[in-house]
N, C-alpha and C. Protein backbone atom coordinates (compact mmCIF):
# COMPACT_ATOMS: atom_id res chain seq x y z
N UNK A 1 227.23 -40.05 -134.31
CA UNK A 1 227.40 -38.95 -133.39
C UNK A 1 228.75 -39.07 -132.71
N UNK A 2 229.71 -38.17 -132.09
CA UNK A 2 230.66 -37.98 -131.56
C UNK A 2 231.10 -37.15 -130.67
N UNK A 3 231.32 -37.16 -129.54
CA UNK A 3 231.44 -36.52 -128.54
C UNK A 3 232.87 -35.68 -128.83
N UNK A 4 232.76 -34.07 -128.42
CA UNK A 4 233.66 -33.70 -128.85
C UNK A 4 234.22 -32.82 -127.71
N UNK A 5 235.54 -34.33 -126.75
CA UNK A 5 236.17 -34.10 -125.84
C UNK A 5 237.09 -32.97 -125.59
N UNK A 6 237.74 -32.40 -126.78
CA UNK A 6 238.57 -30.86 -126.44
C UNK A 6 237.49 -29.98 -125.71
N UNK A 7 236.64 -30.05 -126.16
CA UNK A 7 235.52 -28.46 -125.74
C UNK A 7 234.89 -29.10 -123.98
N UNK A 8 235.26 -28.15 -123.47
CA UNK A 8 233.87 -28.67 -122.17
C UNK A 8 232.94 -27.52 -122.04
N UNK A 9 231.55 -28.13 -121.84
CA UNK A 9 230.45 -27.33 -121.99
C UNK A 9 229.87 -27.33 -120.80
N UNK A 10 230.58 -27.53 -119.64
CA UNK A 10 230.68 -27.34 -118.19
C UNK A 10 230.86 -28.34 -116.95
N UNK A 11 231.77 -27.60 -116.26
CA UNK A 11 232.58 -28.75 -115.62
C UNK A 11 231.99 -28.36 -113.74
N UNK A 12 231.90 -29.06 -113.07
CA UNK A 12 231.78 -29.01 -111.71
C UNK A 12 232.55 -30.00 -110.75
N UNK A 13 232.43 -29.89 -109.52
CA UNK A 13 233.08 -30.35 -108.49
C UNK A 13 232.80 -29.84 -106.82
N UNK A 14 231.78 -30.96 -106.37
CA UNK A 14 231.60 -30.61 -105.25
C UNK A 14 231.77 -31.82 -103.99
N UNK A 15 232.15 -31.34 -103.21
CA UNK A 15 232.38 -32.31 -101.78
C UNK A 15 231.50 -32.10 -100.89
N UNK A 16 231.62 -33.66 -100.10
CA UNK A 16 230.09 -33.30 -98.78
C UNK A 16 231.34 -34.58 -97.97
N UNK A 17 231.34 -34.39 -96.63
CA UNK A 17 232.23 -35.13 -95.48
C UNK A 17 230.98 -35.95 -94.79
N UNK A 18 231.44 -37.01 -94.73
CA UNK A 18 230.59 -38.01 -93.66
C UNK A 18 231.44 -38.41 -93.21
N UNK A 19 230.24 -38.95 -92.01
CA UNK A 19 231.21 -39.76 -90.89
C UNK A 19 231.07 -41.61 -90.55
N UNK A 20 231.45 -41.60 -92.05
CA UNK A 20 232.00 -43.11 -91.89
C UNK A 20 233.03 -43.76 -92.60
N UNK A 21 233.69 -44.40 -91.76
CA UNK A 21 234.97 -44.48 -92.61
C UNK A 21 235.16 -44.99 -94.07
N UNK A 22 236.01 -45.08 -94.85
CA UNK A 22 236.33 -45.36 -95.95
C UNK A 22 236.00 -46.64 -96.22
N UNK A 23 236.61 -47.39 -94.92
CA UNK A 23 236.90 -48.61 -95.81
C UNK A 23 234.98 -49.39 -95.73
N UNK A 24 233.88 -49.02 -94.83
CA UNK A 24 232.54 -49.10 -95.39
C UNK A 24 231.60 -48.29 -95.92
N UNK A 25 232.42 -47.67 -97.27
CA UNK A 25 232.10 -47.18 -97.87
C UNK A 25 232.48 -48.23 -99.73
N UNK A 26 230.96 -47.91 -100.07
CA UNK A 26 230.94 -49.10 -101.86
C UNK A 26 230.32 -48.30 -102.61
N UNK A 27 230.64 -46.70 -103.44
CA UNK A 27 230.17 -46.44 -104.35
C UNK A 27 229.59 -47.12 -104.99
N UNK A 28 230.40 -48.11 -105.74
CA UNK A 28 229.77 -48.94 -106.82
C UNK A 28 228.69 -49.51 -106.23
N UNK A 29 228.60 -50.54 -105.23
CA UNK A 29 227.22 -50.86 -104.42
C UNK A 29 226.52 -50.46 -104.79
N UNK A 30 226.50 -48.89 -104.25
CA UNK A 30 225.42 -48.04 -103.71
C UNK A 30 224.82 -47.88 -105.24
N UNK A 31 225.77 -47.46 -106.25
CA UNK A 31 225.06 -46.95 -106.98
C UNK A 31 224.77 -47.69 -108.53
N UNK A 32 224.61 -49.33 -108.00
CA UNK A 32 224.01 -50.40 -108.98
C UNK A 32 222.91 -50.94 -108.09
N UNK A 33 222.38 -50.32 -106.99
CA UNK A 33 221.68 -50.74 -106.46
C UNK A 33 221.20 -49.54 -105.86
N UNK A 34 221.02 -48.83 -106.10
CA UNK A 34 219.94 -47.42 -105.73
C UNK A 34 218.56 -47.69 -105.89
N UNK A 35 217.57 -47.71 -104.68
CA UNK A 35 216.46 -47.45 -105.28
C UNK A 35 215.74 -46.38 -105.80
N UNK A 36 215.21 -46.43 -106.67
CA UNK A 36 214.56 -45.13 -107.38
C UNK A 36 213.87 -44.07 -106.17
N UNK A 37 213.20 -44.63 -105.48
CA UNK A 37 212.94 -43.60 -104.54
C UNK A 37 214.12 -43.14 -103.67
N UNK A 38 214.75 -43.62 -103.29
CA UNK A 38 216.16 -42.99 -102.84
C UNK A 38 217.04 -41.42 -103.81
N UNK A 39 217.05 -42.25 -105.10
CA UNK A 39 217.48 -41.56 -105.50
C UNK A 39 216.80 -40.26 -106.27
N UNK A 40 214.70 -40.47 -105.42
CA UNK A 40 214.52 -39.24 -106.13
C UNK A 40 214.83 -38.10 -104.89
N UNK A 41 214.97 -38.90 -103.70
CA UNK A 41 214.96 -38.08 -102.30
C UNK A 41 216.74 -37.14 -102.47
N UNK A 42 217.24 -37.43 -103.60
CA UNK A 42 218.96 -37.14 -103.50
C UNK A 42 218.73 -35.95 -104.58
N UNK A 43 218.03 -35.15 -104.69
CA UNK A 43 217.95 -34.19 -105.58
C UNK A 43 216.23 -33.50 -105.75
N UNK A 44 215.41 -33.23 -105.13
CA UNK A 44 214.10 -32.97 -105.12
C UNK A 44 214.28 -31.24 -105.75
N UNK A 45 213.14 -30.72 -106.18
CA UNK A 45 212.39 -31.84 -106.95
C UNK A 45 213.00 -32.22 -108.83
N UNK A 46 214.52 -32.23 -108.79
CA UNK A 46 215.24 -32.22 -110.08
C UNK A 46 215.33 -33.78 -110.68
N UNK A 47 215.57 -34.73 -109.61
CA UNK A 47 215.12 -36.43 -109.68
C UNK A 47 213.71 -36.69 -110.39
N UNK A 48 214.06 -37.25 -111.57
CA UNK A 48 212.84 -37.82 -111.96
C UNK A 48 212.54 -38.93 -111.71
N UNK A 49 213.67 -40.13 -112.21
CA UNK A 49 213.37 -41.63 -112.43
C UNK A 49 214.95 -41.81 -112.70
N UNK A 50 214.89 -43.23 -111.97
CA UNK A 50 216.40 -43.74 -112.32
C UNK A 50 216.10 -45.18 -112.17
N UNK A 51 217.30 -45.69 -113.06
CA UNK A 51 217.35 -47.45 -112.93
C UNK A 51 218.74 -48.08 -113.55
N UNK A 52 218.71 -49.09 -113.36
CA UNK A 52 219.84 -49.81 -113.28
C UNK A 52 219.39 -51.05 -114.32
N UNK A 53 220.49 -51.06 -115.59
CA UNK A 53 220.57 -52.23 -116.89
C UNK A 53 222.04 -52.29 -117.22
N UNK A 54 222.17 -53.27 -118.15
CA UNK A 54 223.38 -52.91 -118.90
C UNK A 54 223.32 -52.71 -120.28
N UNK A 55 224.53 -52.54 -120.95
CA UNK A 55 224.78 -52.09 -122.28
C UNK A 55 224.61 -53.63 -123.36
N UNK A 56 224.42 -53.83 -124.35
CA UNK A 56 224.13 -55.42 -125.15
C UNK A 56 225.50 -56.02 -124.84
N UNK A 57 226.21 -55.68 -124.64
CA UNK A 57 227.65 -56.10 -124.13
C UNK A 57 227.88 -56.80 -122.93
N UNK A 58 226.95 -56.46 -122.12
CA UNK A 58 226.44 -57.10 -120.42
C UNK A 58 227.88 -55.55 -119.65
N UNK A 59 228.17 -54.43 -119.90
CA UNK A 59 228.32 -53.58 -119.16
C UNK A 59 227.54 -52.78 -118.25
N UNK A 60 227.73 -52.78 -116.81
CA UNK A 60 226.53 -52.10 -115.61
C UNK A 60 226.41 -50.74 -116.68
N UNK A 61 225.20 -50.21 -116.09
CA UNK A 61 224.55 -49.47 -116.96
C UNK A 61 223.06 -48.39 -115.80
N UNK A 62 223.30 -47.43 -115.66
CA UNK A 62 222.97 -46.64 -114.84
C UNK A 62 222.21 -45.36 -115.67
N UNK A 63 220.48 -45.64 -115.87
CA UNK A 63 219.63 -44.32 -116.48
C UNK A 63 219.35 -43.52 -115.34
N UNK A 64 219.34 -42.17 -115.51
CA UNK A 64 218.62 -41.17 -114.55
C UNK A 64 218.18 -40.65 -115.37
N UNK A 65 216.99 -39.69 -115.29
CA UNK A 65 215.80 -39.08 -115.64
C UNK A 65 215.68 -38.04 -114.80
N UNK A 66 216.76 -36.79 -114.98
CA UNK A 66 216.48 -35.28 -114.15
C UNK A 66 216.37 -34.20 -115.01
N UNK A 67 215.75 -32.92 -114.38
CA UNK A 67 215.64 -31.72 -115.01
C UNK A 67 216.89 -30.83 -114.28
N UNK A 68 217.39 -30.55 -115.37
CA UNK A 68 219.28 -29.51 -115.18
C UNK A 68 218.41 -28.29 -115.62
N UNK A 69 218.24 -27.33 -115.39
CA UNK A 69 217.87 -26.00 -115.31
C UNK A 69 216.46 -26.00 -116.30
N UNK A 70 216.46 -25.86 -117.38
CA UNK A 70 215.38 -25.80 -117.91
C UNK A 70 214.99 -27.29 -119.17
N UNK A 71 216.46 -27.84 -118.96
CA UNK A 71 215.98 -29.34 -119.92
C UNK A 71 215.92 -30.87 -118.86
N UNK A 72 215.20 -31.00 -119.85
CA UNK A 72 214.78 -32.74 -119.38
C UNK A 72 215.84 -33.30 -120.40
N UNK A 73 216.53 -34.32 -118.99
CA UNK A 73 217.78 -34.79 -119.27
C UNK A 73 217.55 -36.28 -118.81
N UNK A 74 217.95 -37.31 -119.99
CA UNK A 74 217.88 -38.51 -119.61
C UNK A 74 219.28 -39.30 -120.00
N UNK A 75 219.92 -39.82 -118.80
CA UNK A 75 221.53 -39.91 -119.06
C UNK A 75 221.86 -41.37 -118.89
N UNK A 76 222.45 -41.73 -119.92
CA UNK A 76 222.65 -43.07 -119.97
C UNK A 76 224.11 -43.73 -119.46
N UNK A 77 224.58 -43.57 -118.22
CA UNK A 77 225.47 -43.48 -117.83
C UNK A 77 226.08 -45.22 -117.85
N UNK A 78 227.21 -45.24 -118.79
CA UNK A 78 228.40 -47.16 -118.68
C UNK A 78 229.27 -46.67 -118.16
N UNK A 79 229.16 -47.62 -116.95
CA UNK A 79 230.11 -47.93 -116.08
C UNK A 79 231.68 -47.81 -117.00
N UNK A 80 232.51 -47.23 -116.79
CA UNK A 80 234.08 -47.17 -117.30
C UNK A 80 235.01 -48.02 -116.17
N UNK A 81 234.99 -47.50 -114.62
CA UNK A 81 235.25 -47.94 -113.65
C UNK A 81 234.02 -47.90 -112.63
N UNK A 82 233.64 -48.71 -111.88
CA UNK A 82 233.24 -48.98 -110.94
C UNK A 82 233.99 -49.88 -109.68
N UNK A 83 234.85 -49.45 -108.45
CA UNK A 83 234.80 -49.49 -107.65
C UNK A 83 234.69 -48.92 -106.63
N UNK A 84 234.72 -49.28 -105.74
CA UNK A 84 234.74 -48.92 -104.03
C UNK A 84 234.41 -47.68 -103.45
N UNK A 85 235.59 -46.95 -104.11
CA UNK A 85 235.87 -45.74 -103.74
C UNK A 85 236.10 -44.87 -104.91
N UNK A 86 235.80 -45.66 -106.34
CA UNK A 86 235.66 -44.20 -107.64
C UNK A 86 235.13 -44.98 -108.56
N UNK A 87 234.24 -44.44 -108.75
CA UNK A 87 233.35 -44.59 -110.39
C UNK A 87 233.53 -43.50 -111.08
N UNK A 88 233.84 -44.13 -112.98
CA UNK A 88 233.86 -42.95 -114.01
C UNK A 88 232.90 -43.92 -114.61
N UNK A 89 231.15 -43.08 -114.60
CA UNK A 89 230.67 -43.41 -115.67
C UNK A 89 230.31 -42.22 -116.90
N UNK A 90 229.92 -42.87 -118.11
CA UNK A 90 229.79 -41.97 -118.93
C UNK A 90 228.45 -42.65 -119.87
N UNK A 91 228.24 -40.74 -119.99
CA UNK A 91 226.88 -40.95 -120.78
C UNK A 91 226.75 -40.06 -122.15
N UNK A 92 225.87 -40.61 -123.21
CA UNK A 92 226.05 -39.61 -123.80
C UNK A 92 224.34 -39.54 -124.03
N UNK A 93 224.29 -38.30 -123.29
CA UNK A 93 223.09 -38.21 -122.71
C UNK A 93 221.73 -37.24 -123.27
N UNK A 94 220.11 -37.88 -123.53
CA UNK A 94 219.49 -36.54 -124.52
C UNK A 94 218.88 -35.43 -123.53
N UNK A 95 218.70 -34.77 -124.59
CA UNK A 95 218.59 -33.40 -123.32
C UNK A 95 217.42 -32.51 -124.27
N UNK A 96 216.35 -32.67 -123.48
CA UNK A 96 214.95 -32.09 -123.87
C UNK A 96 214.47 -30.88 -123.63
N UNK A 97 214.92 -29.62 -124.61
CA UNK A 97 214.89 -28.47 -124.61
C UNK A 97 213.65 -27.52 -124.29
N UNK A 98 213.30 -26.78 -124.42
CA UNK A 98 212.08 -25.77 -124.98
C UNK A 98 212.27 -25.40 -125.96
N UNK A 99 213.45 -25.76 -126.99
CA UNK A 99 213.63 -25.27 -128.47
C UNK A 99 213.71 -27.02 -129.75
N UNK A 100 213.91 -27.77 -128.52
CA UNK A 100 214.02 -29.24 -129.06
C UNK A 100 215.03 -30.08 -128.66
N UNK A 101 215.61 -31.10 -128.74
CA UNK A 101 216.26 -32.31 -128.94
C UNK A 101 217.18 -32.48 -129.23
N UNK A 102 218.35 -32.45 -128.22
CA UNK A 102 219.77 -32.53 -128.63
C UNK A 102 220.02 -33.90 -127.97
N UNK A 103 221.52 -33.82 -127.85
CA UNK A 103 223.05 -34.70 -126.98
C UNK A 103 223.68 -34.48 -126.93
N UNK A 104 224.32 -33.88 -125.60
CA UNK A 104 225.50 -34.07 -125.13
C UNK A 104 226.45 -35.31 -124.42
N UNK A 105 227.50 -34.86 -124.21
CA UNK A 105 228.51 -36.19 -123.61
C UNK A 105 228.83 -35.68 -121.95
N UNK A 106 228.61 -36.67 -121.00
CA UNK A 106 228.15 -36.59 -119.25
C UNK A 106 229.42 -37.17 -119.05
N UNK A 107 230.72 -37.19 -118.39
CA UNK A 107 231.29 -37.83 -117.73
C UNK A 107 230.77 -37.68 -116.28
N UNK A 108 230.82 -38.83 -115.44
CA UNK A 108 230.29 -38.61 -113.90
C UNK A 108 230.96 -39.33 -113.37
N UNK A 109 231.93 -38.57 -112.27
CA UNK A 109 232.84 -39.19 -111.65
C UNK A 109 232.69 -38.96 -109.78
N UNK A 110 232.16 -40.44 -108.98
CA UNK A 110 231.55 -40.48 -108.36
C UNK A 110 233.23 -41.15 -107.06
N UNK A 111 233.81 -40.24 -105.56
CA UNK A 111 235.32 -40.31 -105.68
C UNK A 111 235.03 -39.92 -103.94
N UNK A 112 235.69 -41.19 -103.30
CA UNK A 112 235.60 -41.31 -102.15
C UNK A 112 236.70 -41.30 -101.67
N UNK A 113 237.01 -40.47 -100.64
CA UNK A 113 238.65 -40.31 -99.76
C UNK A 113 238.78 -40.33 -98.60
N UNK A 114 239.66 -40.50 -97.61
CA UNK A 114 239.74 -40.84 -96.42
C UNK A 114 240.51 -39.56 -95.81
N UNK A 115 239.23 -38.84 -94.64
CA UNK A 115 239.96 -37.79 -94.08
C UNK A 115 239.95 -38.09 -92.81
N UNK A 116 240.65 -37.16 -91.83
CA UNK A 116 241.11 -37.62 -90.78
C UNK A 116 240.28 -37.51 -89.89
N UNK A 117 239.95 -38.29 -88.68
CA UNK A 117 239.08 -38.77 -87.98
C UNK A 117 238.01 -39.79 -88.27
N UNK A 118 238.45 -41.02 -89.25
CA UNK A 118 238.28 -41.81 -89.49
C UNK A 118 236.67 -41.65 -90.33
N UNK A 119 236.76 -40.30 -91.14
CA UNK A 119 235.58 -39.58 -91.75
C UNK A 119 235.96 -40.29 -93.05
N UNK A 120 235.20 -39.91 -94.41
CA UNK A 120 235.23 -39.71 -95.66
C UNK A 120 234.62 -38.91 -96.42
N UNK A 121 235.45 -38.02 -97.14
CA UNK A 121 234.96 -37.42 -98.16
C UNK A 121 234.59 -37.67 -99.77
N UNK A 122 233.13 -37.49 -100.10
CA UNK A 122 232.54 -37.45 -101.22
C UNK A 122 232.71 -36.39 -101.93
N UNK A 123 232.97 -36.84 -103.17
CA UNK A 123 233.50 -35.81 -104.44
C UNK A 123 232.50 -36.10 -105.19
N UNK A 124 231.97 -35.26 -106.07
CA UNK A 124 230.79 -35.38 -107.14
C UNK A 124 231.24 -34.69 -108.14
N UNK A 125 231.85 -35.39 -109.25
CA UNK A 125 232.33 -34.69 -110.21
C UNK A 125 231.73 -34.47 -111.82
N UNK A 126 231.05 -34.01 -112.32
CA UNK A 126 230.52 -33.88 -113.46
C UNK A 126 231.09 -32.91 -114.48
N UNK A 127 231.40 -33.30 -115.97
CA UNK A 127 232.06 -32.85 -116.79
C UNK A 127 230.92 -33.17 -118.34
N UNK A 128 230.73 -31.84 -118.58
CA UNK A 128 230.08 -32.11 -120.01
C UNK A 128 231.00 -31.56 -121.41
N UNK A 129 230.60 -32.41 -122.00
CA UNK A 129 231.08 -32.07 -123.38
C UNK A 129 230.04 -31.68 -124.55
N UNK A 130 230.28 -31.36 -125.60
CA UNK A 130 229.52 -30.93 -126.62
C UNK A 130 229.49 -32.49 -127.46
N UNK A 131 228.60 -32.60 -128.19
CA UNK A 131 228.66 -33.77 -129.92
C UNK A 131 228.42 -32.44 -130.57
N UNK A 132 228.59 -33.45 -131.75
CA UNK A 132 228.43 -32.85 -133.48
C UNK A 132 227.09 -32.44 -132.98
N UNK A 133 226.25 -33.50 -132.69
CA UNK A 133 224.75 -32.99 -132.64
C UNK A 133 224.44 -31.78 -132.43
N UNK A 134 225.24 -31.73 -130.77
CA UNK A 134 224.69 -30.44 -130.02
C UNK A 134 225.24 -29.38 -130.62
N UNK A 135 226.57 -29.41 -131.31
CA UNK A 135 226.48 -28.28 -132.20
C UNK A 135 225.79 -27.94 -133.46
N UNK A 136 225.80 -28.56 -134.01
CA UNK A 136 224.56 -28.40 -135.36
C UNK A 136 223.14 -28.31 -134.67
N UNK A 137 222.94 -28.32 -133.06
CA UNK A 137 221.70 -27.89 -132.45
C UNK A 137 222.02 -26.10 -132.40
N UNK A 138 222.78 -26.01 -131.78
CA UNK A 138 223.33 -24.49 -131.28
C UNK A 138 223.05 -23.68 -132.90
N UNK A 139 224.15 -24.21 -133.84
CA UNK A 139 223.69 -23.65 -135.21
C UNK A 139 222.49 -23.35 -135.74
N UNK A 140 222.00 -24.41 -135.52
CA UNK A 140 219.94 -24.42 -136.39
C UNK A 140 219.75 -22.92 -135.01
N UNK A 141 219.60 -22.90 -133.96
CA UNK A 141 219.06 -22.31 -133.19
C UNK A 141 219.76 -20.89 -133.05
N UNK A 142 220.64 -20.66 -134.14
CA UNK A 142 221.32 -19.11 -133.75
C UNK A 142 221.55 -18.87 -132.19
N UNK A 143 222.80 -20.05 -131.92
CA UNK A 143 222.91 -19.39 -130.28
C UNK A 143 224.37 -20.30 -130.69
N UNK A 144 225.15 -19.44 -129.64
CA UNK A 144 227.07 -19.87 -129.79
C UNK A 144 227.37 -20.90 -128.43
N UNK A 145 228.25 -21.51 -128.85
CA UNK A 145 228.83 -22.51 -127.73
C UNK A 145 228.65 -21.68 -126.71
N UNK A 146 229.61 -20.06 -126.54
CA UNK A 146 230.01 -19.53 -125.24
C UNK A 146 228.45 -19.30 -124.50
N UNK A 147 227.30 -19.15 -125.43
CA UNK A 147 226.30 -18.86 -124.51
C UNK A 147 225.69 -19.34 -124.05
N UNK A 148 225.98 -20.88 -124.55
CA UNK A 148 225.06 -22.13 -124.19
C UNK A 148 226.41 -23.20 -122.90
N UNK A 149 227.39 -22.69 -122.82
CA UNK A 149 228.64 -23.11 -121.65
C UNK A 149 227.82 -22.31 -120.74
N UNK A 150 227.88 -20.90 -120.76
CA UNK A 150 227.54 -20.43 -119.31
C UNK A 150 226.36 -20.77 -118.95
N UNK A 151 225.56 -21.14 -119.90
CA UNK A 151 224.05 -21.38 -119.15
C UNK A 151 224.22 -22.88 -118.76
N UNK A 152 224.91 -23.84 -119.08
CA UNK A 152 224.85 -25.18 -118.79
C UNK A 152 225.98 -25.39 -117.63
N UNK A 153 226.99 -24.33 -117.64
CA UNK A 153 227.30 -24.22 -116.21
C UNK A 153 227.18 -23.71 -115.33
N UNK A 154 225.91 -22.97 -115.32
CA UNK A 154 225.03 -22.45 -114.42
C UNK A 154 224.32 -23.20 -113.97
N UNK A 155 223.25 -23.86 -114.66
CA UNK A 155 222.32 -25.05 -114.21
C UNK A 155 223.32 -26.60 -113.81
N UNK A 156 223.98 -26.74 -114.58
CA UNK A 156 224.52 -27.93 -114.00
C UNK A 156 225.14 -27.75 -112.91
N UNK A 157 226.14 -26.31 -112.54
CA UNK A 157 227.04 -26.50 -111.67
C UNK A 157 225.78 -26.29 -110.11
N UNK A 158 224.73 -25.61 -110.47
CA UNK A 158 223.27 -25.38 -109.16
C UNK A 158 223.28 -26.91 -108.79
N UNK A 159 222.45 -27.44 -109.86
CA UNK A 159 221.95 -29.39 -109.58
C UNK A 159 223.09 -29.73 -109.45
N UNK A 160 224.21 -29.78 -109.08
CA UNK A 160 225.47 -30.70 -108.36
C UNK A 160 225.66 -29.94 -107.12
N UNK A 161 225.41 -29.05 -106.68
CA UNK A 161 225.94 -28.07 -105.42
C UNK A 161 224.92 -28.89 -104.84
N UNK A 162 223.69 -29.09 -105.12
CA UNK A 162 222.52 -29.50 -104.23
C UNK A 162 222.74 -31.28 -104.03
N UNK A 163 222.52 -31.85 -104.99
CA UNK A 163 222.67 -32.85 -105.01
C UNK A 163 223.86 -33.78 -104.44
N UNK A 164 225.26 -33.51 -104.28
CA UNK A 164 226.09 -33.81 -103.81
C UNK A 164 226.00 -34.17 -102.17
N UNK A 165 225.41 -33.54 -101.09
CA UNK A 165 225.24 -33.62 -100.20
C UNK A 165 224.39 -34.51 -100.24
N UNK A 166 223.30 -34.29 -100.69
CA UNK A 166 222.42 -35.87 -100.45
C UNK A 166 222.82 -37.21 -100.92
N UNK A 167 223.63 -37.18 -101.92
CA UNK A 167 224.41 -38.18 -102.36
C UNK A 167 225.47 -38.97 -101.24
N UNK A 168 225.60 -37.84 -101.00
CA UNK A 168 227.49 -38.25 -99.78
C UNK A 168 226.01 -38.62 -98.74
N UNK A 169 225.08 -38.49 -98.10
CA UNK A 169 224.04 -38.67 -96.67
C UNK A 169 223.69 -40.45 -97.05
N UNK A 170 222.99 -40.45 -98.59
CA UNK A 170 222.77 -41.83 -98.79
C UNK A 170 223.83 -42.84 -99.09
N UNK A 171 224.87 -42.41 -99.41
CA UNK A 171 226.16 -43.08 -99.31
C UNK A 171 226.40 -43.83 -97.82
N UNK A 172 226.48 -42.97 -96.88
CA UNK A 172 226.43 -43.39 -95.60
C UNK A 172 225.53 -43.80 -94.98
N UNK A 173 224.52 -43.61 -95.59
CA UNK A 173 222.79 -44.35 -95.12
C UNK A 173 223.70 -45.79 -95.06
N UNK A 174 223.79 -46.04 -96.62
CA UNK A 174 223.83 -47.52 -97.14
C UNK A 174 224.91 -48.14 -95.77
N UNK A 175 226.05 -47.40 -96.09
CA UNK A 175 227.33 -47.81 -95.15
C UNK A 175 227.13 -48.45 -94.00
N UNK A 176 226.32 -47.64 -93.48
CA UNK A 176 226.07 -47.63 -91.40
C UNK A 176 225.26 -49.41 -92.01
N UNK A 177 223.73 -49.03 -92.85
CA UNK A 177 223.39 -50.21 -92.60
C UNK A 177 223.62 -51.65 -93.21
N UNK A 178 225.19 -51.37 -93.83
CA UNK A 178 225.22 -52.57 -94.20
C UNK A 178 226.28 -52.95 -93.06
N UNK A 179 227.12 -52.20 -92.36
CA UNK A 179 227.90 -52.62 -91.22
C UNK A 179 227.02 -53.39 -90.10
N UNK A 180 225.50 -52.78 -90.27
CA UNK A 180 224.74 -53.27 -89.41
C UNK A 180 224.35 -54.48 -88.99
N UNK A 181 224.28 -54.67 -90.30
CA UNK A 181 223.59 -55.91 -91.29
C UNK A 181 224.66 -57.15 -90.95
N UNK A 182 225.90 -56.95 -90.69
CA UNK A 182 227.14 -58.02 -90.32
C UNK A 182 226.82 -58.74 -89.03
């Protein structure tokens, strides 16, 4: 299978501001150590199940288990970068239709910045791509890339508008109480 990076099959980008500063702020932390109930409270009711492994390689390794508009999506997200303040993980992720069983390719780029008043802003960035698969899915199914982009950036770009804010809230959950915790 091969992910086929020229095409994007829908791209998003959303921000949420908290109020804690940058420098106790640990994406990566937060999100090799999420608990599953946390992270079903960061997207209701689209959170299914999530957990934390690595790849046979010993690379961090991050499953979620959500529903994106009408498919059940289980995303196998390796760590590329993980620190502090930006994670690129990537997945190439299956996606459980009402017509059947594809894969697409998830980049998730998780991007913390320092705004003024000693705030930070959360970026939630998600970028999909097409595989061979998912096109020889589209084919069997008489339906075209362009009609299956707008519907996947419809549903994806909804579940990131929502989800982003609860993301950037438990981000700063963690923050406050690990400053606490000192």
């Amino acid at each position: 299978m091969k992910a086929l990076t020229d095409k994007i099959l829908s791209q998003s980008a959303y921000t949420a501001e908290i109020d804690v500063s940058l420098e106790k702020v640990d994406i990566a932390v937060w999100l090799f150590t999420l608990p599953e109930a946390e992270y079903l409270r960061c997207c209701p009711p689209d959170h299914i199940g999530s957990g934390v492994t690595t790849t046979d390689d010993g690379r961090r390794m991050v499953i979620n288990v959500e529903m994106i508009g009408t498919g059940l999506v289980i995303q196998h997200y390796v760590a590329e970068e993980a620190t502090a303040h930006y994670c690129r993980m990537n997945s190439i992720s299956d996606v459980f239709t009402p017509v059947g069983r594809t894969q697409v390719n998830v980049i998730w780029e998780l991007i913390a910045e320092s705004i003024e008043g000693g705030r930070t802003r959360y970026t939630n960035r998600v970028t999909s791509h097409p595989t061979d698969v998912f096109m020889d899915f589209l084919a069997a199914h008489g339906q075209s890339f362009e009609q299956a982009a707008v519907a996947r950036q419809e549903a994806g770009g909804d579940h990131n508008r929502r989800e982003t804010p609860l993301f950037a809230a438990s981000i700063a959950r963690r923050a406050v109480a690990k400053a606490a915790a000192k």
